[in-house]
Protein backbone atom coordinates (compact mmCIF):
# COMPACT_ATOMS: atom_id res chain seq x y z
CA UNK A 1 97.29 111.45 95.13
CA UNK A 2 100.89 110.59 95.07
CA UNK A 3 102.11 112.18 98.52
CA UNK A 4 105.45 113.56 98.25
CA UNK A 5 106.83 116.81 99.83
CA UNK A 6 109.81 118.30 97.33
CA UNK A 7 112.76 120.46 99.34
CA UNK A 8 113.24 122.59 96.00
CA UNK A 9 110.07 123.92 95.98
CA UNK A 10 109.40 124.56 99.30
CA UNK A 11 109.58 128.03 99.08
CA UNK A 12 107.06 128.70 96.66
CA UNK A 13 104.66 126.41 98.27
CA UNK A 14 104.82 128.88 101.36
CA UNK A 15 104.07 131.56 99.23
CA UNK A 16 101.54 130.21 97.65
CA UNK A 17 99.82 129.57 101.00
CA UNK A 18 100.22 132.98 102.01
CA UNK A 19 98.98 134.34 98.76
CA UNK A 20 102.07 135.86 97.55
CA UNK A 21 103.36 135.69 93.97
CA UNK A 22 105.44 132.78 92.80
CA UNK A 23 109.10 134.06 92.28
CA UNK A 24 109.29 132.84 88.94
CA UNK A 25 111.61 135.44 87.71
CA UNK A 26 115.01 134.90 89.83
CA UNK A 27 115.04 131.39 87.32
CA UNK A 28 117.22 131.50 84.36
CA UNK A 29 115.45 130.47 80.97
CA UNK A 30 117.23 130.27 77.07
CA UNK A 31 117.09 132.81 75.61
CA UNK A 32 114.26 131.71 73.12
CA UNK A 33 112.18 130.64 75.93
CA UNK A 34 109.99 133.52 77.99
CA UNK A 35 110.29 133.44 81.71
CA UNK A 36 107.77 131.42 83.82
CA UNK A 37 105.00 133.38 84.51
CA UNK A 38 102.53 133.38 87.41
CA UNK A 39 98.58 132.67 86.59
CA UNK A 40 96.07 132.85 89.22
CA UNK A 41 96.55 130.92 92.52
CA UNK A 42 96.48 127.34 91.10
CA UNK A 43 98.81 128.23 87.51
CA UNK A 44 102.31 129.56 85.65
CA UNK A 45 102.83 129.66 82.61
CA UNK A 46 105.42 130.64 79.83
CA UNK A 47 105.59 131.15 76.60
CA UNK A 48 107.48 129.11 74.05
CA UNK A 49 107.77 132.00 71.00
CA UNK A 50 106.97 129.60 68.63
CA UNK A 51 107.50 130.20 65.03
CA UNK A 52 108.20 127.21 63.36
CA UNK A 53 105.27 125.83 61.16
CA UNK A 54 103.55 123.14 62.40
CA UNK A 55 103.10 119.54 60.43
CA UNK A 56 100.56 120.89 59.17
CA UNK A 57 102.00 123.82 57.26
CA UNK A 58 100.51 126.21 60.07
CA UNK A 59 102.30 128.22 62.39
CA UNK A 60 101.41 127.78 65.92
CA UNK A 61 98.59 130.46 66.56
CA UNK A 62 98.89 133.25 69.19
CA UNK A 63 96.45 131.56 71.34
CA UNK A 64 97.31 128.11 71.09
CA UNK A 65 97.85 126.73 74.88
CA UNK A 66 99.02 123.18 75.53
CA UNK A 67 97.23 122.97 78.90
CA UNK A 68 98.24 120.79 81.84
CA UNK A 69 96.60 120.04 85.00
CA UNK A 70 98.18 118.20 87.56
CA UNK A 71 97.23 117.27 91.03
CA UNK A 72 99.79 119.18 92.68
CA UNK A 73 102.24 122.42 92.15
CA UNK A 74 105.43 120.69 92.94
CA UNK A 75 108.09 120.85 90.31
CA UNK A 76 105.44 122.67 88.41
CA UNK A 77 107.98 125.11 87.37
CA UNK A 78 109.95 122.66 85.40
CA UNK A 79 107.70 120.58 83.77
CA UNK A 80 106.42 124.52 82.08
CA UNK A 81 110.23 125.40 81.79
CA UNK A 82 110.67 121.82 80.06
CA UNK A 83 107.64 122.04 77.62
CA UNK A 84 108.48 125.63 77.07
CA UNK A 85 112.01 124.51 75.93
CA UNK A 86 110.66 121.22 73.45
CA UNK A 87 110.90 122.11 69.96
CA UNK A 88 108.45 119.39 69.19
CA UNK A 89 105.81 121.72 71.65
CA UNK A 90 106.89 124.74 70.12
CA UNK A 91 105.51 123.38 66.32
CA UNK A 92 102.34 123.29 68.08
CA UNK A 93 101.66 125.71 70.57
CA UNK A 94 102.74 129.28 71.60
CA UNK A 95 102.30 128.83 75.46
CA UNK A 96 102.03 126.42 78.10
CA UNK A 97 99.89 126.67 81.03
CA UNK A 98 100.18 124.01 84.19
CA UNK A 99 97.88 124.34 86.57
CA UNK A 100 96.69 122.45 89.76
CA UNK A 101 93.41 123.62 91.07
CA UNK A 102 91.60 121.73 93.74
CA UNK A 103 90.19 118.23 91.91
CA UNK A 104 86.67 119.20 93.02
CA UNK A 105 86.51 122.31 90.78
CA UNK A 106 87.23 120.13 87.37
CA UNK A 107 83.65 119.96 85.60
CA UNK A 108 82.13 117.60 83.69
CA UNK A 109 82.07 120.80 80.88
CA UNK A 110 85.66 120.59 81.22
CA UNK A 111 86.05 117.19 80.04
CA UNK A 112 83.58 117.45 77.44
CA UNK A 113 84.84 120.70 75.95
CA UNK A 114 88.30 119.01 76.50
CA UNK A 115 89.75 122.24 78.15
CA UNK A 116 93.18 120.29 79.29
CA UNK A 117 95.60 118.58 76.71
CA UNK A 118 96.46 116.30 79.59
CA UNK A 119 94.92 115.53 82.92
CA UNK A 120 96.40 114.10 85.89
CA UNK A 121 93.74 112.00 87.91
CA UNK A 122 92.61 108.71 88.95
CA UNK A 123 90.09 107.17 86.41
CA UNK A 124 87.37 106.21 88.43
CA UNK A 125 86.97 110.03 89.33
CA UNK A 126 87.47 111.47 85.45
CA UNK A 127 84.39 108.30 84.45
CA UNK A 128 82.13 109.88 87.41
CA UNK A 129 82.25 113.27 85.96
CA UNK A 130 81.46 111.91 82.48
CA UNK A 131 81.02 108.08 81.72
CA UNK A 132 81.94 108.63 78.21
CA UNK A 133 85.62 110.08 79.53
CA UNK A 134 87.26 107.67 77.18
CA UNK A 135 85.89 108.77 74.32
CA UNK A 136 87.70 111.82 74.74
CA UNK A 137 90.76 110.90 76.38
CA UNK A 138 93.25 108.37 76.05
CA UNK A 139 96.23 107.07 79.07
CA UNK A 140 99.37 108.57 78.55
CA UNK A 141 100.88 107.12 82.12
CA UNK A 142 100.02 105.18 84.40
CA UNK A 143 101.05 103.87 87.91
CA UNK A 144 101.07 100.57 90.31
CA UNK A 145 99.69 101.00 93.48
CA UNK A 146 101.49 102.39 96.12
CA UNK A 147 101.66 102.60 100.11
CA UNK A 148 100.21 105.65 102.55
CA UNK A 149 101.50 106.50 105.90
CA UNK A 150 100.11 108.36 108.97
CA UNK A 151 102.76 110.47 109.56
CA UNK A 152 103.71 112.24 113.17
CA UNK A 153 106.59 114.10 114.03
CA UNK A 154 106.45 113.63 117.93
CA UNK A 155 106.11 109.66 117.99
CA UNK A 156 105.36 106.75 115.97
CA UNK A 157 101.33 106.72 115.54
CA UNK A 158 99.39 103.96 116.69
CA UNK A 159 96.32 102.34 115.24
CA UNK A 160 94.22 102.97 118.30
CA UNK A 161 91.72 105.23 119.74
CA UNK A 162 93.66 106.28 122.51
CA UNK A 163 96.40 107.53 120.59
CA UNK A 164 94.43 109.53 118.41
CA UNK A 165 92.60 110.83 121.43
CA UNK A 166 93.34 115.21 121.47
CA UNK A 167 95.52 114.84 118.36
CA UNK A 168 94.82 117.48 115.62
CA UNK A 169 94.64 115.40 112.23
CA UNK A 170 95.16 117.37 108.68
CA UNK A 171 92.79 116.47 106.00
CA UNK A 172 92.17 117.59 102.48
CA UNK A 173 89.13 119.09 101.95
CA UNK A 174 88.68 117.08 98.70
CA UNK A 175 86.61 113.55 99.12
CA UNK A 176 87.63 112.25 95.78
CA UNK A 177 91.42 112.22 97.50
CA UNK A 178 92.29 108.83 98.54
CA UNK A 179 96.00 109.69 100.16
CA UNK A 180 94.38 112.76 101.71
CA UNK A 181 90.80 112.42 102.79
CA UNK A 182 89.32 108.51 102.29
CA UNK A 183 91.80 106.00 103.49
CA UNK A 184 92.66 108.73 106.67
CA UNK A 185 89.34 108.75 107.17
CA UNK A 186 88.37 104.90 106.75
CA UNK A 187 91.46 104.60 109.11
CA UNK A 188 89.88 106.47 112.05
CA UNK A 189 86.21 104.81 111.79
CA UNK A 190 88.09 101.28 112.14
CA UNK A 191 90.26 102.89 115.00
CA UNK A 192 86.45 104.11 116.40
CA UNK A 193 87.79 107.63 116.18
CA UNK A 194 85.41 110.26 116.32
CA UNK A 195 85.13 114.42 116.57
CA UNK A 196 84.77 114.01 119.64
CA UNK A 197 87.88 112.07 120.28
CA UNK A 198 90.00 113.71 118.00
CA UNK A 199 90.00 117.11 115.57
CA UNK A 200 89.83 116.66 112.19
CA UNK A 201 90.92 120.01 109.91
CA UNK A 202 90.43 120.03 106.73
CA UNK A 203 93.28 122.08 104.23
CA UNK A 204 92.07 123.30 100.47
CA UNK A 205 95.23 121.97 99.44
CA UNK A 206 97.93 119.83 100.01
CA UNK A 207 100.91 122.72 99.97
CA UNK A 208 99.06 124.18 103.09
CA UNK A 209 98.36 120.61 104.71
CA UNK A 210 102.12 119.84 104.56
CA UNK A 211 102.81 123.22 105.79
CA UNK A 212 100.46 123.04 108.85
CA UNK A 213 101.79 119.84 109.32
CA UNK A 214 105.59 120.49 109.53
CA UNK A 215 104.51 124.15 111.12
CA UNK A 216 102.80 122.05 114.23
CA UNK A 217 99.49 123.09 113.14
CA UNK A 218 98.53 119.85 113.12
CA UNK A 219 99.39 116.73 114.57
CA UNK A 220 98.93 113.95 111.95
CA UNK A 221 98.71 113.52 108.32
CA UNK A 222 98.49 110.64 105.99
CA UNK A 223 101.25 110.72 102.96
CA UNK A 224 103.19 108.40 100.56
CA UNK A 225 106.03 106.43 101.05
CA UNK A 226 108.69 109.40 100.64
CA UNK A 227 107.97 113.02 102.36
CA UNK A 228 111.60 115.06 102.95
CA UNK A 229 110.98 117.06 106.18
CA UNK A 230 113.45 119.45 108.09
CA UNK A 231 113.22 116.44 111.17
CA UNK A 232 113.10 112.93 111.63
CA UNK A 233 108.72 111.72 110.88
CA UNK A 234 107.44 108.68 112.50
CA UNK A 235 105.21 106.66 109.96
CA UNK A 236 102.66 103.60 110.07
CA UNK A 237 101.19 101.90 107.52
CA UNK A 238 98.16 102.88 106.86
CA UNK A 239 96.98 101.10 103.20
CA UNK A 240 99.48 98.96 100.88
CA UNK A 241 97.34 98.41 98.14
CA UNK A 242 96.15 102.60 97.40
CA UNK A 243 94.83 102.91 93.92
CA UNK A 244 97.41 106.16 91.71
CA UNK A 245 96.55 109.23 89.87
CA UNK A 246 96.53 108.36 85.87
CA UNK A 247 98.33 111.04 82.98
CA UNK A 248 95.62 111.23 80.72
CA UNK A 249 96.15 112.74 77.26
CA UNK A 250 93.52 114.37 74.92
CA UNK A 251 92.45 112.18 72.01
CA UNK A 252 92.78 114.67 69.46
CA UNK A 253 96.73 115.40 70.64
CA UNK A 254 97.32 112.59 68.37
CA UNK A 255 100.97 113.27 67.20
CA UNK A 256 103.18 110.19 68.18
CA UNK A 257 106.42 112.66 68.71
CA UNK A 258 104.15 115.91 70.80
CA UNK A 259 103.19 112.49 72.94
CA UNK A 260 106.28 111.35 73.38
CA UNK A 261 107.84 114.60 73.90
CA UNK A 262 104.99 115.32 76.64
CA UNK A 263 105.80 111.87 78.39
CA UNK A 264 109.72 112.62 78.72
CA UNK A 265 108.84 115.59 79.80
CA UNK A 266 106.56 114.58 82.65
CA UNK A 267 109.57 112.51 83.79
CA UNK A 268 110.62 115.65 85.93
CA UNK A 269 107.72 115.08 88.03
CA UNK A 270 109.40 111.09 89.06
CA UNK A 271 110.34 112.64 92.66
CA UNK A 272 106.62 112.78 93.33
CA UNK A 273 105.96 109.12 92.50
CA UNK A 274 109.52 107.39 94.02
CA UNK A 275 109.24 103.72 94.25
CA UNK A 276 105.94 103.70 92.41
CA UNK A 277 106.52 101.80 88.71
CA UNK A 278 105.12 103.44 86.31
CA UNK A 279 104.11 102.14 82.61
CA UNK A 280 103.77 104.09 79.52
CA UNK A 281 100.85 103.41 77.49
CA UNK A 282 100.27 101.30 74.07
CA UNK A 283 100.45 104.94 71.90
CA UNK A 284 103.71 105.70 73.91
CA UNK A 285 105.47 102.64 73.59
CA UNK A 286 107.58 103.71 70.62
CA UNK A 287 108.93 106.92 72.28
């Protein structure tokens, strides 16, 4: 995953740890756009009030959902508020859901039944849940590869056994998270690091690792290039060459201007993937 900690939504990432609700109503929307709406713990939504036939000659239905899922719930909130808002998503659909549940708890019935309009996720991961992925879903956006950090904020870490010696080191509870969970943990074997040497917690999420982490919690993390924290972090390299998440797209969402629409609009999300190029696909091209 794309490590990235955003200021603005700080705030709701706390609450979201703690279980409250996200404050979705102190945001101003149009007036032809519904206020963001809290889900369960991993989604918001909003409704777009659609009433404009589609291409088709239909009018969106009631229940149509154009449904996101993204690897994380930063700037969640405006890549809804932004859909919500698209005239080109309101021909199509009467609500937008974006949600971010744990990657571990997306099924292989979910990809199958194609339950998301767009998926956020590395490849490799979508083609072990079902080897036929492609037949169903086409790249929308894709991404170079990019650099993760062990991050401190007491002293610059070292590569080294000793220096990992009593240290309490965050981890995602997720192994198909390279960022969070693999390359930390490939890290510490070549540093000979063991339980013994060091603790290793593991976080459900990454809002609550980043918490723990700039809380004290926890002494080390791994991240991207960019994480904004209230003090100075000391970083070392950790991997130059670490494979990015993929925007996938659902192969019957085949409208050229709802797929360009839904690529602008995931352009609010850049923050998250600063100093990563990233390259539209063949289908997008003409946007």
């Amino acid at each position: 995953m794309i490590g990235l900690w955003s200021n603005s939504l700080k705030r709701v990432s706390i609450l979201l740890i703690v279980g409250g609700a996200v404050l979705l109503s102190i945001w101003s929307v149009r007036p032809d756009v519904a206020a963001l709406a809290p889900g369960n713990y991993y989604q918001i939504h909003c409704q777009t009030r659609a009433v404009a036939p589609s291409p088709s000659g239909s009018a969106a239905g009631e229940g149509q959902q154009l449904r996101l899922l993204l690897v994380t719930p930063y700037h969640a909130d405006e890549l809804a508020r932004r859909l919500c808002q698209s005239e080109s998503v309101q021909q199509h659909f009467s609500q937008v859901e974006v949600s971010w549940k744990p990657r571990t708890e997306l099924t292989t019935a979910d990809l199958l039944n194609e339950r998301y309009d767009v998926i956020w996720n590395r490849e490799h991961f979508l083609t072990g849940l079902s080897p036929d992925f492609s037949s169903y879903y086409d790249t929308l956006l894709q991404f170079d590869h990019y650099a993760v950090y062990w991050l401190s904020m007491t002293s610059e870490p070292v590569l080294t056994a000793e220096y990992f010696s009593g240290k309490r080191i965050g981890l995602l509870d997720d192994p198909s998270s390279h960022t969070h969970h693999l390359l930390p943990l490939r890290s510490l074997r070549q540093a000979r690091v063991d339980n013994e040497t060091a603790s290793l917690l593991y976080f459900r999420d990454a809002a609550s690792l980043y918490e723990a982490f700039y809380q004290g919690q926890i002494d080390v993390i791994s991240a991207g290039q960019s994480l904004p924290a209230p003090a100075p972090v000391f970083k070392t390299l950790l991997d130059a060459n670490a494979t990015a998440a993929t925007f996938f797209v659902r192969q019957q969402l085949a409208d050229i201007r709802l797929r360009c629409e839904i690529s602008a609009a995931l352009m609010t999300l850049a923050p998250l993937w600063e100093d990563i190029e990233s390259h539209r696909s063949d289908s997008s091209e003409s946007c």
